[in-house]
C-alpha atoms as a PDB file:
ATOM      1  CA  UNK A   1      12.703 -40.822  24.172  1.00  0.00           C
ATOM      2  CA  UNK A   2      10.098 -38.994  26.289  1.00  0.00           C
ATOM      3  CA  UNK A   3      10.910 -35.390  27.339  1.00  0.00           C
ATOM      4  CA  UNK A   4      11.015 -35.306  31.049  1.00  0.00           C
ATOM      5  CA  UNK A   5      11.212 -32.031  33.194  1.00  0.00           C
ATOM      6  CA  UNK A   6      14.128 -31.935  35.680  1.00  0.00           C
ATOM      7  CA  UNK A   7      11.702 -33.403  38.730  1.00  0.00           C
ATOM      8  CA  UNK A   8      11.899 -36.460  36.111  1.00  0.00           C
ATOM      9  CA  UNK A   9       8.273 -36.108  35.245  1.00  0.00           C
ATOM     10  CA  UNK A  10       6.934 -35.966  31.637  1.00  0.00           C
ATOM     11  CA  UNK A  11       6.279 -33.097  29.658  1.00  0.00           C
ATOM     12  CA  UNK A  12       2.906 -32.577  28.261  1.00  0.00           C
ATOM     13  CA  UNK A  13       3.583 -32.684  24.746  1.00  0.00           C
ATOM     14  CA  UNK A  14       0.236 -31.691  21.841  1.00  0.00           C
ATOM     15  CA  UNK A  15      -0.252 -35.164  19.984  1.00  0.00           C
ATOM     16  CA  UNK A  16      -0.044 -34.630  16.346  1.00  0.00           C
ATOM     17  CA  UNK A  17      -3.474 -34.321  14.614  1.00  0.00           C
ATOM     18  CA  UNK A  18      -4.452 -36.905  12.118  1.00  0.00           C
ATOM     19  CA  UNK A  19      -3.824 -35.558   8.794  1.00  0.00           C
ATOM     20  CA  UNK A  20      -7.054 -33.676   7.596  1.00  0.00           C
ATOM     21  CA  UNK A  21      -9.544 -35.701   6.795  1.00  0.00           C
ATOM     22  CA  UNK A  22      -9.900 -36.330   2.345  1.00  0.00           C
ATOM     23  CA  UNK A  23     -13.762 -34.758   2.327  1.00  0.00           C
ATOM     24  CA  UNK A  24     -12.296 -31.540   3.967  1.00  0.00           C
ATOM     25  CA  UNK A  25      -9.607 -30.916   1.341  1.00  0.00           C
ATOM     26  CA  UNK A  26     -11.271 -28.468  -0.404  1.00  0.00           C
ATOM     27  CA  UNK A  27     -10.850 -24.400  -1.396  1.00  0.00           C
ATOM     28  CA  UNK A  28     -10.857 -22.351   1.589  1.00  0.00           C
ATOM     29  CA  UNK A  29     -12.599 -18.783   0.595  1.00  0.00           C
ATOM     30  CA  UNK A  30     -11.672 -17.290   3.808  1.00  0.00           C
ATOM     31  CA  UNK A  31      -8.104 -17.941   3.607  1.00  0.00           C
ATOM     32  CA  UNK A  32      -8.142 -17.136   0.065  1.00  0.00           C
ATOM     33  CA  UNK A  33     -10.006 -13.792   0.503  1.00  0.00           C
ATOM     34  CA  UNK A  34      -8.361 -12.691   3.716  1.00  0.00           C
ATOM     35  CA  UNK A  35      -5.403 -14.159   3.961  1.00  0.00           C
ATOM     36  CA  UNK A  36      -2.763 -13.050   6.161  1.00  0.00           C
ATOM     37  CA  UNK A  37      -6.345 -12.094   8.784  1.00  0.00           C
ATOM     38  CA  UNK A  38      -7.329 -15.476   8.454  1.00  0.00           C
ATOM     39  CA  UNK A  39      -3.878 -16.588   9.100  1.00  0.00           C
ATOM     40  CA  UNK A  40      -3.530 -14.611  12.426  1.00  0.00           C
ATOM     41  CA  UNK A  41      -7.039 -16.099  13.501  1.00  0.00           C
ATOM     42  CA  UNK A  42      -6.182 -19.600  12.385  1.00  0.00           C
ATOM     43  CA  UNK A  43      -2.281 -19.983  13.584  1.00  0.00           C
ATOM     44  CA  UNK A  44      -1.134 -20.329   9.937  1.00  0.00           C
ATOM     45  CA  UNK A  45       1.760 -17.361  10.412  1.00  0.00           C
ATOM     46  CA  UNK A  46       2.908 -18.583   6.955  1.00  0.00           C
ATOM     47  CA  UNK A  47      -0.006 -16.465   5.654  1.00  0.00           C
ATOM     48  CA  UNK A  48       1.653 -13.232   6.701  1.00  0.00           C
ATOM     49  CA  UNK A  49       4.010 -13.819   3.593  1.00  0.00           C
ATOM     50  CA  UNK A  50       1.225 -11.449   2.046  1.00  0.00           C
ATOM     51  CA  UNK A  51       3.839  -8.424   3.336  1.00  0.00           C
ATOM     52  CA  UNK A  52       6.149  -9.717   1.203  1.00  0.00           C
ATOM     53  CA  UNK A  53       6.121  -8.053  -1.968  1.00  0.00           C
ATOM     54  CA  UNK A  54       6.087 -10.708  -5.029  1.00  0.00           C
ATOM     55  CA  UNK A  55       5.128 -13.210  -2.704  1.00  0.00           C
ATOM     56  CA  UNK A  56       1.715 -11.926  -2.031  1.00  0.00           C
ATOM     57  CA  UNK A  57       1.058 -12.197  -5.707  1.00  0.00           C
ATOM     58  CA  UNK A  58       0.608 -15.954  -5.388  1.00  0.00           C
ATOM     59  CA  UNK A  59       0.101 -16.559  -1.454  1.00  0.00           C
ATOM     60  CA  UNK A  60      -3.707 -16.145  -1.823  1.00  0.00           C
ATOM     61  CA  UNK A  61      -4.052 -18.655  -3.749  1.00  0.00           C
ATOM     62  CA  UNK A  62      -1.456 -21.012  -1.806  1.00  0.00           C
ATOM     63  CA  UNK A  63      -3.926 -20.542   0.814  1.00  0.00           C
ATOM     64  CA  UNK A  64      -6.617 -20.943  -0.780  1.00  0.00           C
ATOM     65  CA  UNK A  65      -5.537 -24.399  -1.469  1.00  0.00           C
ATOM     66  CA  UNK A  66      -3.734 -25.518   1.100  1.00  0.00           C
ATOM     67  CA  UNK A  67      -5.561 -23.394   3.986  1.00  0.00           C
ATOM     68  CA  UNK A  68      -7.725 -25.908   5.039  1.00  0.00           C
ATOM     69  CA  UNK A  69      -4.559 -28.163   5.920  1.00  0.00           C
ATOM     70  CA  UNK A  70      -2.671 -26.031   7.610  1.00  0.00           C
ATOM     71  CA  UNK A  71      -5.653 -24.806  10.038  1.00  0.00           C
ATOM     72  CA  UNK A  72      -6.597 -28.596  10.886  1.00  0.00           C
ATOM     73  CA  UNK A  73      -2.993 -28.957  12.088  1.00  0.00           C
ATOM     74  CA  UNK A  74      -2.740 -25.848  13.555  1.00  0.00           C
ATOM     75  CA  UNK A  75      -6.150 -24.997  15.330  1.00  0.00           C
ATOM     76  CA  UNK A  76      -7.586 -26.850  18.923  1.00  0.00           C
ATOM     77  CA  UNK A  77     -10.382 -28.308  17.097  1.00  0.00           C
ATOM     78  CA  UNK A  78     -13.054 -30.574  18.632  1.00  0.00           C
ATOM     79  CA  UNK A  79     -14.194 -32.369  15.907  1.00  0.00           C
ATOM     80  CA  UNK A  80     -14.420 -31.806  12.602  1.00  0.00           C
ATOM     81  CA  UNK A  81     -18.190 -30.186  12.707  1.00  0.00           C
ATOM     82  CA  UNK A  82     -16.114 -27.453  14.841  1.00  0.00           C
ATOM     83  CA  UNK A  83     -13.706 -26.670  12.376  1.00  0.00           C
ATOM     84  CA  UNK A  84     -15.918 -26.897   9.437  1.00  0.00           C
ATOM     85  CA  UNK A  85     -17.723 -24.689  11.226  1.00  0.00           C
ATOM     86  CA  UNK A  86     -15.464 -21.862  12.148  1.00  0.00           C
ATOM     87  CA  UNK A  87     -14.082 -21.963   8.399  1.00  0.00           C
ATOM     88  CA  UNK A  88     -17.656 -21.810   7.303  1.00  0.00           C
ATOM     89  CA  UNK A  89     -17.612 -18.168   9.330  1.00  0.00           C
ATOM     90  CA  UNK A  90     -14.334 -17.208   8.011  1.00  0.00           C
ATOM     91  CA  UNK A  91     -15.840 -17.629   4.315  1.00  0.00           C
ATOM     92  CA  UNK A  92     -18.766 -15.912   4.397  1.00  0.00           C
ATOM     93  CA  UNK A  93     -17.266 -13.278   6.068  1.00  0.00           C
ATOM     94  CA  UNK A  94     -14.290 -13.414   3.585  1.00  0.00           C
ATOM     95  CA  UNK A  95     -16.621 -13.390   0.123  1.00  0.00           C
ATOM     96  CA  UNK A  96     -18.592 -11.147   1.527  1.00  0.00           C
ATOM     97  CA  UNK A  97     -15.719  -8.837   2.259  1.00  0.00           C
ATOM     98  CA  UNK A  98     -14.721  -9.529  -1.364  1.00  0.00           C
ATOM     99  CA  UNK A  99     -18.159  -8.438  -2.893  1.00  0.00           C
ATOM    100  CA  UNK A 100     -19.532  -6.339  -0.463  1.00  0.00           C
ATOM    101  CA  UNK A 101     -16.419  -3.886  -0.199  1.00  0.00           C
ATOM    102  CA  UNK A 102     -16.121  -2.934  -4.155  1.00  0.00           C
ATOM    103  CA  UNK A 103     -19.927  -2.777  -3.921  1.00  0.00           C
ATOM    104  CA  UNK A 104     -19.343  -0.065  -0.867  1.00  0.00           C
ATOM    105  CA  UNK A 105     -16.911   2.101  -3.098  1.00  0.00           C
ATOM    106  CA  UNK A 106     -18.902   1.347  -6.096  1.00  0.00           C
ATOM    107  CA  UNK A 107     -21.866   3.386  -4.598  1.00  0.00           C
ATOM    108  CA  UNK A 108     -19.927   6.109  -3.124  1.00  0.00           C
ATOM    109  CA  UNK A 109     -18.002   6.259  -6.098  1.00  0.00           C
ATOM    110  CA  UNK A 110     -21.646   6.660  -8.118  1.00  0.00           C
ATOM    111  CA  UNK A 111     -23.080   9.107  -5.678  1.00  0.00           C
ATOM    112  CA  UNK A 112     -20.400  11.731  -5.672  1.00  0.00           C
ATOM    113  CA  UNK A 113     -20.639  11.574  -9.652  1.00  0.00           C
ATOM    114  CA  UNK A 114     -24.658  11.902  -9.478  1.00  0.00           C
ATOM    115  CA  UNK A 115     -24.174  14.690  -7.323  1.00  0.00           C
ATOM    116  CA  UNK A 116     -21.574  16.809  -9.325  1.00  0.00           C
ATOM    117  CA  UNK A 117     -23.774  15.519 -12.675  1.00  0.00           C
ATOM    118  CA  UNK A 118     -26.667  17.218 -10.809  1.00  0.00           C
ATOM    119  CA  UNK A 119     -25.199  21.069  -9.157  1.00  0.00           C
ATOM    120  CA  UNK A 120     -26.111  23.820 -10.256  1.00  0.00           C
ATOM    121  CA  UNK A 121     -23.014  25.219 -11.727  1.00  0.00           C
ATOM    122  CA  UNK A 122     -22.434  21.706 -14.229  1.00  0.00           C
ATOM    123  CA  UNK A 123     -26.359  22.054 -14.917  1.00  0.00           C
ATOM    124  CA  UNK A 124     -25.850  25.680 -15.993  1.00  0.00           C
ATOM    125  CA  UNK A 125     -22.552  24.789 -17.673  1.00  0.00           C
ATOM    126  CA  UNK A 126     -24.904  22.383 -19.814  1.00  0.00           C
ATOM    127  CA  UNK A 127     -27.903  24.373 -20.187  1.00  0.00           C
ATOM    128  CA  UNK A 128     -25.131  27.227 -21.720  1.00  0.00           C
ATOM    129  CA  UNK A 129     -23.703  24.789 -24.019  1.00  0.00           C
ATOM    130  CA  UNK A 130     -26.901  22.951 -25.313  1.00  0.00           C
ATOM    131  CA  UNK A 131     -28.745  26.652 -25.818  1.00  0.00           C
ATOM    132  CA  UNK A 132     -25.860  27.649 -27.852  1.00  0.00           C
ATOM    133  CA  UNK A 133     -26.155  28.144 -32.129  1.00  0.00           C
ATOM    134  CA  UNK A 134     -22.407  27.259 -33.017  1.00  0.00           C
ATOM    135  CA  UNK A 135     -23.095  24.245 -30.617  1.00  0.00           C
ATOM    136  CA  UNK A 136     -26.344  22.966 -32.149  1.00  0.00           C
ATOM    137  CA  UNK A 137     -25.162  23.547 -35.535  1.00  0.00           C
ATOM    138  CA  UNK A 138     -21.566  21.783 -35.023  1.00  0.00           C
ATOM    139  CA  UNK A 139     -23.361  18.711 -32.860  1.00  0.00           C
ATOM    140  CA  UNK A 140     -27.033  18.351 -34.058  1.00  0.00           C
ATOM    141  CA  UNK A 141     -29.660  17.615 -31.467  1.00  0.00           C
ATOM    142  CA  UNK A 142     -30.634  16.192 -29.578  1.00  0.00           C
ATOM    143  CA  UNK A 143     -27.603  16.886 -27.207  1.00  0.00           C
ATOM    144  CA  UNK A 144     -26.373  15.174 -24.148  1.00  0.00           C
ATOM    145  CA  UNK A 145     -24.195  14.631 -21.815  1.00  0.00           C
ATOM    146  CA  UNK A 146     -22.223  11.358 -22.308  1.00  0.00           C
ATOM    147  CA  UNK A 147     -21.803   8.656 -19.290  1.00  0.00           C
ATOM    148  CA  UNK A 148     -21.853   9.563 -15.591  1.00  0.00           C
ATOM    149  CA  UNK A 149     -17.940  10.200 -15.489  1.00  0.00           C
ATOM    150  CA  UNK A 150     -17.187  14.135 -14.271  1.00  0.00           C
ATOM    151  CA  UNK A 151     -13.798  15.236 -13.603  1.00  0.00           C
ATOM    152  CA  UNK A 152     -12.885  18.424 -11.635  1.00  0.00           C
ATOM    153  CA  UNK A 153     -14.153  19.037  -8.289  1.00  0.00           C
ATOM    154  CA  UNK A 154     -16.419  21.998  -7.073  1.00  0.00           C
ATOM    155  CA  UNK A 155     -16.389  23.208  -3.992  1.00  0.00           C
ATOM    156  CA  UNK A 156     -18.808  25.643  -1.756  1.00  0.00           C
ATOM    157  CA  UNK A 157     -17.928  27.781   1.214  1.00  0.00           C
ATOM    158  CA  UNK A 158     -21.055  30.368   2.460  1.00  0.00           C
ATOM    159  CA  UNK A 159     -21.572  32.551  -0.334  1.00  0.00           C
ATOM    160  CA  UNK A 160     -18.319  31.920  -2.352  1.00  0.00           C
ATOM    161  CA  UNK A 161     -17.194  28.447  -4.533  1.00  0.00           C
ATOM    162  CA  UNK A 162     -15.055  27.504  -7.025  1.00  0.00           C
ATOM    163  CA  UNK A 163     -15.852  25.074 -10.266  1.00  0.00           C
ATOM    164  CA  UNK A 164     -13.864  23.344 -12.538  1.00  0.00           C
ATOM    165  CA  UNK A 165     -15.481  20.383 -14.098  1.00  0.00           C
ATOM    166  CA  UNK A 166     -14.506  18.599 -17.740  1.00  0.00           C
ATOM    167  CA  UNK A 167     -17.608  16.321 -19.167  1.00  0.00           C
ATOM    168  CA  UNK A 168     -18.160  15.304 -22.156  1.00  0.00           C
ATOM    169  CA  UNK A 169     -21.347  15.842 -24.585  1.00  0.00           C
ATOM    170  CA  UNK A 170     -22.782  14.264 -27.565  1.00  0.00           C
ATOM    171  CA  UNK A 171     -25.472  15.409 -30.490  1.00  0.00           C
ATOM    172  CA  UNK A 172     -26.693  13.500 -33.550  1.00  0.00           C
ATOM    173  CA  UNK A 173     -23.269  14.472 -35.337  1.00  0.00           C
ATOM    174  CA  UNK A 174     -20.718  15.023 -33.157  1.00  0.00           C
ATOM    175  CA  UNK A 175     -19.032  15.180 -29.658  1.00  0.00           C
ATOM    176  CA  UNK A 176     -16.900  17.125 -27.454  1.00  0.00           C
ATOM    177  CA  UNK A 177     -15.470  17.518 -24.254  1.00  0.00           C
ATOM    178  CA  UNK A 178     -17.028  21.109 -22.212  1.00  0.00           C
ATOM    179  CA  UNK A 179     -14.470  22.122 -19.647  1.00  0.00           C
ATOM    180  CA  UNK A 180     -16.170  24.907 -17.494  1.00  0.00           C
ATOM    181  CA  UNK A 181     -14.775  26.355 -14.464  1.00  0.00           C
ATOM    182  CA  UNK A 182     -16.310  29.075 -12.551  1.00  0.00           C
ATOM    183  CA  UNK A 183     -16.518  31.464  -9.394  1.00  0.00           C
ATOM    184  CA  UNK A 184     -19.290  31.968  -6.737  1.00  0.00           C
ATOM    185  CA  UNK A 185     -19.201  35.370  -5.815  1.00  0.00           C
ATOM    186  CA  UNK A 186     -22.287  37.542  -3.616  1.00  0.00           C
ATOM    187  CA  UNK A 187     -24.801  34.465  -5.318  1.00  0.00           C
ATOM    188  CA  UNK A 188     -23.316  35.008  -8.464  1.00  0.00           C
ATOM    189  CA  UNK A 189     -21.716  32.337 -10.634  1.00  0.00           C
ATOM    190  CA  UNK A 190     -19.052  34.031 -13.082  1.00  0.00           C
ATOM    191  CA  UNK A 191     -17.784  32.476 -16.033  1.00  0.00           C
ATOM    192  CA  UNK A 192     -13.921  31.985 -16.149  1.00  0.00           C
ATOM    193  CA  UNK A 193     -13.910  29.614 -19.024  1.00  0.00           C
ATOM    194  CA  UNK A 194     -16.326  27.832 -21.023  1.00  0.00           C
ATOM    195  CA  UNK A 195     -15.043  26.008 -23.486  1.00  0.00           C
ATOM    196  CA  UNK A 196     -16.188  23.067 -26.126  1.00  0.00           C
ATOM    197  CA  UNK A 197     -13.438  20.672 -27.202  1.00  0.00           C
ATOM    198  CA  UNK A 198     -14.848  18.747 -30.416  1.00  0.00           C
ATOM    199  CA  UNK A 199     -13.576  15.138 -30.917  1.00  0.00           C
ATOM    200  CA  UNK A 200     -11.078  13.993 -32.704  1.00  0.00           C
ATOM    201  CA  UNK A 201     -10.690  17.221 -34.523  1.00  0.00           C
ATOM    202  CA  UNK A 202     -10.018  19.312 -31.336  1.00  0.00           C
ATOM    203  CA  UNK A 203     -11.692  22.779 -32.273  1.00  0.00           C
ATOM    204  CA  UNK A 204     -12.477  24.646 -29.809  1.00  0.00           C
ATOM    205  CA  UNK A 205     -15.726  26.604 -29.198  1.00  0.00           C
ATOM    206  CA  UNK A 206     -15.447  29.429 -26.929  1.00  0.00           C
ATOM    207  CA  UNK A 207     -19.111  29.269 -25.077  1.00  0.00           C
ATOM    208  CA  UNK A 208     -18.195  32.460 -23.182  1.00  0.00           C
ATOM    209  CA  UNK A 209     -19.969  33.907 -26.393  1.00  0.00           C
ATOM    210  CA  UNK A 210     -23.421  33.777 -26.050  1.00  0.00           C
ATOM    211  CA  UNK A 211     -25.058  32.660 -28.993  1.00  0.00           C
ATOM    212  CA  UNK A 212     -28.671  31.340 -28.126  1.00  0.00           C
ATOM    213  CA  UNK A 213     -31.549  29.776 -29.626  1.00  0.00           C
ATOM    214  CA  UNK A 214     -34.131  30.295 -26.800  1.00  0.00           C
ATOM    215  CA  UNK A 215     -33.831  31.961 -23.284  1.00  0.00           C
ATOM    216  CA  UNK A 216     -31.567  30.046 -20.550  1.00  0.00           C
ATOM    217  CA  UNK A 217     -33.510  29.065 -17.512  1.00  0.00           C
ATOM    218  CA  UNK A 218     -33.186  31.524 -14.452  1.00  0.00           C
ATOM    219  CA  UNK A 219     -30.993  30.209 -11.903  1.00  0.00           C
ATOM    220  CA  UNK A 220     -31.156  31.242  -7.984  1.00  0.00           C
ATOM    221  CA  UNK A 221     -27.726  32.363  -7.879  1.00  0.00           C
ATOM    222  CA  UNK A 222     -27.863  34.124 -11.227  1.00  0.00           C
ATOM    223  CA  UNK A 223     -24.705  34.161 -14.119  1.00  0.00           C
ATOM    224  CA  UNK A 224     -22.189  36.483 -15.243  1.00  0.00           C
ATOM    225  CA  UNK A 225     -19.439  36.345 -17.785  1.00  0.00           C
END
């Protein structure tokens, strides 16, 4: 029976769409890699089962395969070139989203890391700890620091900051972890602990005493203990 209005004419009524054509049943990368997005965009409201949690464990990968599907029945396609088309967007924008935001993080991540490696107060801190006897005789030289990976955070505010870094360090014998954390006060960086943590045995070498085999490098804001 047709479905008539109450004037007795016919209601327009969507045909159903063929089912999707065999050469377009194939992994969809844009509802795989943004899912309940590409859902939204394409119709398919099943995709914002991502919200549920358990669910959205294995609904990427329901769309993934069956995206494809549910957008030809869903979307006002004109031909199949259009909807290849617009899920040829959605892909590239979704595996680039996939790679490209990791990537993002990845070099902020790195940067921040470089630039702690690189201040003053960690150089100092390892210019200390490489310059000191008890050090060089427990490690052997050549000694380095170990891996881009600082912990701690260091802060700077005019003429006043605050250190506290952990970072670990490596010779020809041993290694150890230097924790150093430190005031800027008038310029002047002073020394609240200095420490050397050698692994596994977990002796501790207080680097607040200066023992040195050659002078220290002047530094602009100067050091204090």
């Amino acid at each position: 029976m047709i479905p008539r209005n109450s004037d007795n004419s016919a209601v327009a009524t969507r045909p159903l769409r063929e089912p999707l054509p065999a050469h377009l049943r194939r992994w969809n990368w844009g509802a795989f890699t943004l899912n309940w997005v590409w859902g939204l965009g394409n119709g398919v409201y099943i995709a914002l089962l991502m919200f549920v949690p358990g669910v959205n464990l294995v609904m990427p990968f329901v769309l993934g395969a069956r995206g494809s599907e549910w957008a030809w029945q869903k979307g006002d396609w004109i031909d199949e070139a259009d909807f290849i088309r617009s899920q040829k967007i959605w892909s590239r924008v979704g595996v680039g989203a996939l790679f490209g935001i990791p990537t993002f993080f990845g070099i902020i991540i790195f940067l921040t890391f470089f630039s702690l490696r690189q201040s003053e107060p960690v150089q100092m801190s390892f210019d200390i700890a490489k310059s000191n006897g008890e050090v060089i005789a427990t490690l052997g030289k050549p000694i380095e620091m170990t891996g881009w990976f600082i912990s701690g955070n260091l802060n700077y505010e005019n003429n006043s900051g605050h250190v506290d870094v952990k970072y670990e360090i490596t010779g020809s014998h041993n290694q150890g972890q230097i924790h150093f954390v430190a005031e800027l006060q008038d310029h002047d960086w002073k020394i609240l602990i200095h420490t050397l943590t050698l692994m596994p045995s977990g002796r501790i070498i207080d680097l607040t005493k200066l023992t040195y085999t050659h002078d220290l490098m002047l530094y602009p804001g100067g050091l204090a203990v």
